[in-house]
N, C-alpha and C. Protein backbone atom coordinates (compact mmCIF):
# COMPACT_ATOMS: atom_id res chain seq x y z
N UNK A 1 80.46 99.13 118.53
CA UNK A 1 81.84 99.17 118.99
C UNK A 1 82.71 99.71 117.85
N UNK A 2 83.62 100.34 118.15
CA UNK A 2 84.31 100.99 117.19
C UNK A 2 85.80 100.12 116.29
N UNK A 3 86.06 100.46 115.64
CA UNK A 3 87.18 99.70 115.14
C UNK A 3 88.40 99.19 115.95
N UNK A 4 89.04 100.08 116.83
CA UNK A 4 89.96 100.25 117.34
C UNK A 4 89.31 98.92 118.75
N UNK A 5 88.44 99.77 119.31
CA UNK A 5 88.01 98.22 120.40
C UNK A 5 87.87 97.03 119.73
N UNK A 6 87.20 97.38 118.74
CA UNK A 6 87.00 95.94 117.89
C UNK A 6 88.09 94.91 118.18
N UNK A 7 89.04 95.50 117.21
CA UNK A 7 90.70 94.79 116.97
C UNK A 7 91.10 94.80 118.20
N UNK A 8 91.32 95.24 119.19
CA UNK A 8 92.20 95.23 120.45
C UNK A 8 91.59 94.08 121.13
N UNK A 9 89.70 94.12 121.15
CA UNK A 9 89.24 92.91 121.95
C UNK A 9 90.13 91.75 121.30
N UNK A 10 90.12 91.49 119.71
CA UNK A 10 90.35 90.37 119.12
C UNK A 10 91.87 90.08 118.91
N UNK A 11 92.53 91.30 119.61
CA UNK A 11 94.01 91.43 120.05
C UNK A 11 94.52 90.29 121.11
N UNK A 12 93.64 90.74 122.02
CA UNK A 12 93.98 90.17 123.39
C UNK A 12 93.79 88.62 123.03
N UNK A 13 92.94 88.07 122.40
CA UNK A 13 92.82 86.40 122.20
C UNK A 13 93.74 86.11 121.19
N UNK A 14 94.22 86.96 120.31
CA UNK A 14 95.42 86.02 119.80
C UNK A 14 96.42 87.35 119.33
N UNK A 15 97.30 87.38 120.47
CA UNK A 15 98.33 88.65 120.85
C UNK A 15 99.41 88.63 119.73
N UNK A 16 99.55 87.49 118.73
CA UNK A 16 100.54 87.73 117.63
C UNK A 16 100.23 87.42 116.56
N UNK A 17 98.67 87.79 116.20
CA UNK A 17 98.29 87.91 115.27
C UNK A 17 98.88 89.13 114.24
N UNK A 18 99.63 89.00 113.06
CA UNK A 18 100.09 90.40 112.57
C UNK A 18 99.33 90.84 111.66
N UNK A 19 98.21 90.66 111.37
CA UNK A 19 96.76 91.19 110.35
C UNK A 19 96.32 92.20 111.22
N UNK A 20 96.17 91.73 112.91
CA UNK A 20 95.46 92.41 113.87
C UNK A 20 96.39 93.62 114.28
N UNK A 21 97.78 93.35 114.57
CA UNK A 21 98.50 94.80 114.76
C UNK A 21 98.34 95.25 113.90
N UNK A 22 98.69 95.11 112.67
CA UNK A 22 98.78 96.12 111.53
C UNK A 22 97.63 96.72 110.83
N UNK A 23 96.36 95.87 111.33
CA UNK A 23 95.21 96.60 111.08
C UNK A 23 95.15 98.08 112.21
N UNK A 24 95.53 97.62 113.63
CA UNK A 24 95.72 98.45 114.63
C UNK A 24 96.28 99.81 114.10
N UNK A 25 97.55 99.16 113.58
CA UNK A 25 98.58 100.31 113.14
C UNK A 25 97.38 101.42 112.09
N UNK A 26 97.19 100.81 111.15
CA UNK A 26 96.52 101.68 110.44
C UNK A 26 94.86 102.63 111.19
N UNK A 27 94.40 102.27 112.02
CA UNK A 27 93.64 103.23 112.56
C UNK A 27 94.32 103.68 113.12
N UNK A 28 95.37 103.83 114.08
CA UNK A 28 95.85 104.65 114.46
C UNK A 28 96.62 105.67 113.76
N UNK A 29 96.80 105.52 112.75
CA UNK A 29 97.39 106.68 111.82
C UNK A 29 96.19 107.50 111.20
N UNK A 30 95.22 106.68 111.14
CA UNK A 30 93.91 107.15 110.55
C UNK A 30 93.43 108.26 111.65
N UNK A 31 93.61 108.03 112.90
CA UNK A 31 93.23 109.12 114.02
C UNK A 31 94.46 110.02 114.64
N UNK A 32 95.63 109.81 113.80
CA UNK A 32 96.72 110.82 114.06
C UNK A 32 97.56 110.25 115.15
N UNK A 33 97.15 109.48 116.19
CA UNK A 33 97.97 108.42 117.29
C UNK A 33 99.48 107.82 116.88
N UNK A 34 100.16 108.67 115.50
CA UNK A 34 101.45 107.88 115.32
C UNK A 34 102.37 107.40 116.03
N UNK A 35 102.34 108.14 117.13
CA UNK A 35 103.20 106.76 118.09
C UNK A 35 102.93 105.87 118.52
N UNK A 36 101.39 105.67 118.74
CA UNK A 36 100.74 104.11 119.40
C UNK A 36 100.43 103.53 117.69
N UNK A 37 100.21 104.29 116.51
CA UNK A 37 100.89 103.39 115.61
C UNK A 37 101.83 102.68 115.11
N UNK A 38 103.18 103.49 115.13
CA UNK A 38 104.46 103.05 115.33
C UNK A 38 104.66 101.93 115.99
N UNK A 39 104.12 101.71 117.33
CA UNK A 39 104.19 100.51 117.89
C UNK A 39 103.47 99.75 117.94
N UNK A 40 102.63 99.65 117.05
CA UNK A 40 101.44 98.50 116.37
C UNK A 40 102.52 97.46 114.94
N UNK A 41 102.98 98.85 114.03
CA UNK A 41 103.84 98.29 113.27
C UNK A 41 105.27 97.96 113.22
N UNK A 42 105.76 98.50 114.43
CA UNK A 42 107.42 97.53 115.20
C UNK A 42 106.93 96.44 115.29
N UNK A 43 105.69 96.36 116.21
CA UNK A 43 105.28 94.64 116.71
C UNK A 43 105.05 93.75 115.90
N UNK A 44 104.49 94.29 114.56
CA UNK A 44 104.09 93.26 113.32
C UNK A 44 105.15 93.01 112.90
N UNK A 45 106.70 93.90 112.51
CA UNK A 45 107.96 93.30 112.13
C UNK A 45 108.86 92.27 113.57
N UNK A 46 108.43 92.59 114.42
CA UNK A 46 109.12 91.93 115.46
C UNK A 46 108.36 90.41 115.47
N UNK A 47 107.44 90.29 115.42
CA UNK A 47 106.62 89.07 115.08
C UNK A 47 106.82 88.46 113.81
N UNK A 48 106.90 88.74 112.77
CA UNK A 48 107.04 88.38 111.70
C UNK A 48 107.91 89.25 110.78
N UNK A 49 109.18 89.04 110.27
CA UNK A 49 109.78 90.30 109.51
C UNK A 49 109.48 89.86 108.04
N UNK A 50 108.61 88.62 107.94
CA UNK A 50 108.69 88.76 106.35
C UNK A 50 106.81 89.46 106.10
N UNK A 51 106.55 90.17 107.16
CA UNK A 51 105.30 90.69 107.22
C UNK A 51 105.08 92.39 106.02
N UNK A 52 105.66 92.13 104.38
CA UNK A 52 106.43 92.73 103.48
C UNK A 52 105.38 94.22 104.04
N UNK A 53 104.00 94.03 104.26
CA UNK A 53 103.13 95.82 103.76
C UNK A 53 103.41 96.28 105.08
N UNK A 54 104.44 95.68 106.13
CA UNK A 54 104.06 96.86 107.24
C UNK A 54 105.04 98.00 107.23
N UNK A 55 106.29 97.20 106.41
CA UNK A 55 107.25 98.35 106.04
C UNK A 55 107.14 99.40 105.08
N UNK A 56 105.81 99.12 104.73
CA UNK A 56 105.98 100.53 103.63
C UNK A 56 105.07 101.48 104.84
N UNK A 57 104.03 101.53 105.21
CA UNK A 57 103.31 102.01 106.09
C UNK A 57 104.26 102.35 107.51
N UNK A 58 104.64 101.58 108.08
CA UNK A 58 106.09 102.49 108.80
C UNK A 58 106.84 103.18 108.38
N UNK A 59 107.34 103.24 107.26
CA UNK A 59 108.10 104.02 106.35
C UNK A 59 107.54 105.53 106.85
N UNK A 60 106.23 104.82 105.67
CA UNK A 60 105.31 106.19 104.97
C UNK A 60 104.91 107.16 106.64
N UNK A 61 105.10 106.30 107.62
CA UNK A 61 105.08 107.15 108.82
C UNK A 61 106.33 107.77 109.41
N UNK A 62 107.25 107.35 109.78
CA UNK A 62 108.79 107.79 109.79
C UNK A 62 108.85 109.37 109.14
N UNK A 63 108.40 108.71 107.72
CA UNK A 63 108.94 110.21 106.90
C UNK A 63 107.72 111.33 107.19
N UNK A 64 106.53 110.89 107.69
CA UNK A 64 105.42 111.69 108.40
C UNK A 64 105.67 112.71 109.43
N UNK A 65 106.29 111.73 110.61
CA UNK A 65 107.38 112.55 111.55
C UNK A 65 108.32 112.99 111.35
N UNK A 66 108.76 113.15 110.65
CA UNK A 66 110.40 113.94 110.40
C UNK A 66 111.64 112.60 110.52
N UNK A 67 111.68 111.43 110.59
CA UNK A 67 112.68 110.88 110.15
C UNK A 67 113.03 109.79 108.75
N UNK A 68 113.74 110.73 108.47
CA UNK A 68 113.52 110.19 106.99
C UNK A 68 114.56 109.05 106.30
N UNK A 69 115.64 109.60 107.46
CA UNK A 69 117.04 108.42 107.30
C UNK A 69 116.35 106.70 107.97
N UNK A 70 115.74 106.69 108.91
CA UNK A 70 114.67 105.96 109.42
C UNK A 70 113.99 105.29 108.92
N UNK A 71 113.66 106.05 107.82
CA UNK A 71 112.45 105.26 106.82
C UNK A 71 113.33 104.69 105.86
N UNK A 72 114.24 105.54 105.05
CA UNK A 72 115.08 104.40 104.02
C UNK A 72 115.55 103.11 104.92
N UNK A 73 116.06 103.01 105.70
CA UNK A 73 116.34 101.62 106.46
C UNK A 73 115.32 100.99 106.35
N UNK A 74 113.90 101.55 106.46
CA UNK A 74 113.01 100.72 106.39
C UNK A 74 112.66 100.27 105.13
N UNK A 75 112.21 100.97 104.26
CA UNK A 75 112.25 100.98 103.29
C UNK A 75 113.36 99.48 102.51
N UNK A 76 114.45 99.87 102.78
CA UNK A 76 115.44 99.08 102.34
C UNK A 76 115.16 97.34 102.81
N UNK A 77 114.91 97.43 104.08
CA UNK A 77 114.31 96.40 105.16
C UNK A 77 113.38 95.71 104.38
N UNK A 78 112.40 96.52 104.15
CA UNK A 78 111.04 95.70 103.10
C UNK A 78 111.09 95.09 102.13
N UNK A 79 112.70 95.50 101.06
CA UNK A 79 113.03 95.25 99.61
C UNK A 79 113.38 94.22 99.74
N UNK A 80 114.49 93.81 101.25
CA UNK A 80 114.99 92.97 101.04
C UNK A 80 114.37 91.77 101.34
N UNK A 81 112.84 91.82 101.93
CA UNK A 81 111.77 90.67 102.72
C UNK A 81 111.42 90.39 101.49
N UNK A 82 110.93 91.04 100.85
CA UNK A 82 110.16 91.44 99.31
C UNK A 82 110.45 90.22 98.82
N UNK A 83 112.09 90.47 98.17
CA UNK A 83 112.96 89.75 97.24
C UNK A 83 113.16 88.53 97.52
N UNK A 84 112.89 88.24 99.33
CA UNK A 84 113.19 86.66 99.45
C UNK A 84 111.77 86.27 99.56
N UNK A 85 110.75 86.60 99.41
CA UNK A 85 109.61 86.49 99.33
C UNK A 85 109.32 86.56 97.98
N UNK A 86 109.95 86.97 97.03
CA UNK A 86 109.38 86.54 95.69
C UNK A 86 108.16 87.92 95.32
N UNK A 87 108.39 88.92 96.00
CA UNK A 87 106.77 89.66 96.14
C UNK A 87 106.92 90.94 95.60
N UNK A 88 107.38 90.93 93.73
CA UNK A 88 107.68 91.71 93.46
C UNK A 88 106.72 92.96 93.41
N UNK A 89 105.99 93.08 93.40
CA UNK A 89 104.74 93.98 93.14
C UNK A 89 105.15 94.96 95.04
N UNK A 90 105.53 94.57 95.78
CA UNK A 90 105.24 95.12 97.43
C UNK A 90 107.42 95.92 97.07
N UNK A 91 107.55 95.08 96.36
CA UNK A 91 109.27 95.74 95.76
C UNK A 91 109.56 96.79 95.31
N UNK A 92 108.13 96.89 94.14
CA UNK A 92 108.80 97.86 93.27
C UNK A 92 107.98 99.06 94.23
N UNK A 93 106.99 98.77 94.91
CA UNK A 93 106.03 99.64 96.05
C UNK A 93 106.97 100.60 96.82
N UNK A 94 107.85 99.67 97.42
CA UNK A 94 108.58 100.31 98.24
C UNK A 94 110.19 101.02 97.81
N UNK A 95 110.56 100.23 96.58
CA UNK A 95 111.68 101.21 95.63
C UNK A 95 110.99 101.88 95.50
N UNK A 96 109.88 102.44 95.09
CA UNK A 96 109.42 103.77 94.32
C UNK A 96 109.38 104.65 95.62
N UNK A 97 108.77 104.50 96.50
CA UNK A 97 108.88 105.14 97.98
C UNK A 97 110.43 105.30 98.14
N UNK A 98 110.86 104.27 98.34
CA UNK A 98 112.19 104.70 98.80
C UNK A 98 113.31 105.70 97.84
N UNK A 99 112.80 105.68 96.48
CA UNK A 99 114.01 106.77 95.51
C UNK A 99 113.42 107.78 95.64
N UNK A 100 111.59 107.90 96.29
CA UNK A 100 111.40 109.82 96.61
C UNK A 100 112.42 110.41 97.45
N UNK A 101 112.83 109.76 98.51
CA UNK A 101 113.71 110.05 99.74
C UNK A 101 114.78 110.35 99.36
N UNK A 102 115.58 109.52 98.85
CA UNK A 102 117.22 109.22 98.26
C UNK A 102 117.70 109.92 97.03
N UNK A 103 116.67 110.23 95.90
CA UNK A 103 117.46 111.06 94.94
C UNK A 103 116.27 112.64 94.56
């Protein structure tokens, strides 16, 4: 069975798991599917927003597709989960991402 069935079987038994979307998310970027990725990694912030690595990987997709104003929000979004999370290392991850964009 392949990855993608894999995770989706183990989707369906626990539907807000955010390890399992965001594992989702990432094969699907891995097979080019960025919009059924995109909505692997909305669902992991809508479930959990202090879920700090899905915003860099949405980001890093945003600015994939052409929106880039999109991604600094996100970007920005992540710094600020980061910081109340204490999780400086996923901080300085996503400042460094986010000042390619901005300057």
């Amino acid at each position: 069975m392949d990855r993608i069935s894999k995770l989706t079987e183990m989707l369906a038994a626990s539907p807000a798991d955010c390890f399992l979307l965001h594992a989702l998310g990432l094969e699907y970027v891995k097979i080019g599917a960025l919009q059924t990725a995109q909505t692997y990694f909305e669902r992991v912030l809508e479930t959990d927003s202090s879920y700090v690595g899905t915003y860099y990987h949405l980001a890093k997709l945003l600015e994939q597709i052409g929106n880039p104003e999109q991604a600094i929000a996100i970007y920005e979004k992540g710094m600020e989960q980061a910081k109340i999370g204490n999780d400086m290392h996923a901080y300085n991850e996503l400042r460094s991402a986010w000042e390619e964009l901005t300057f």
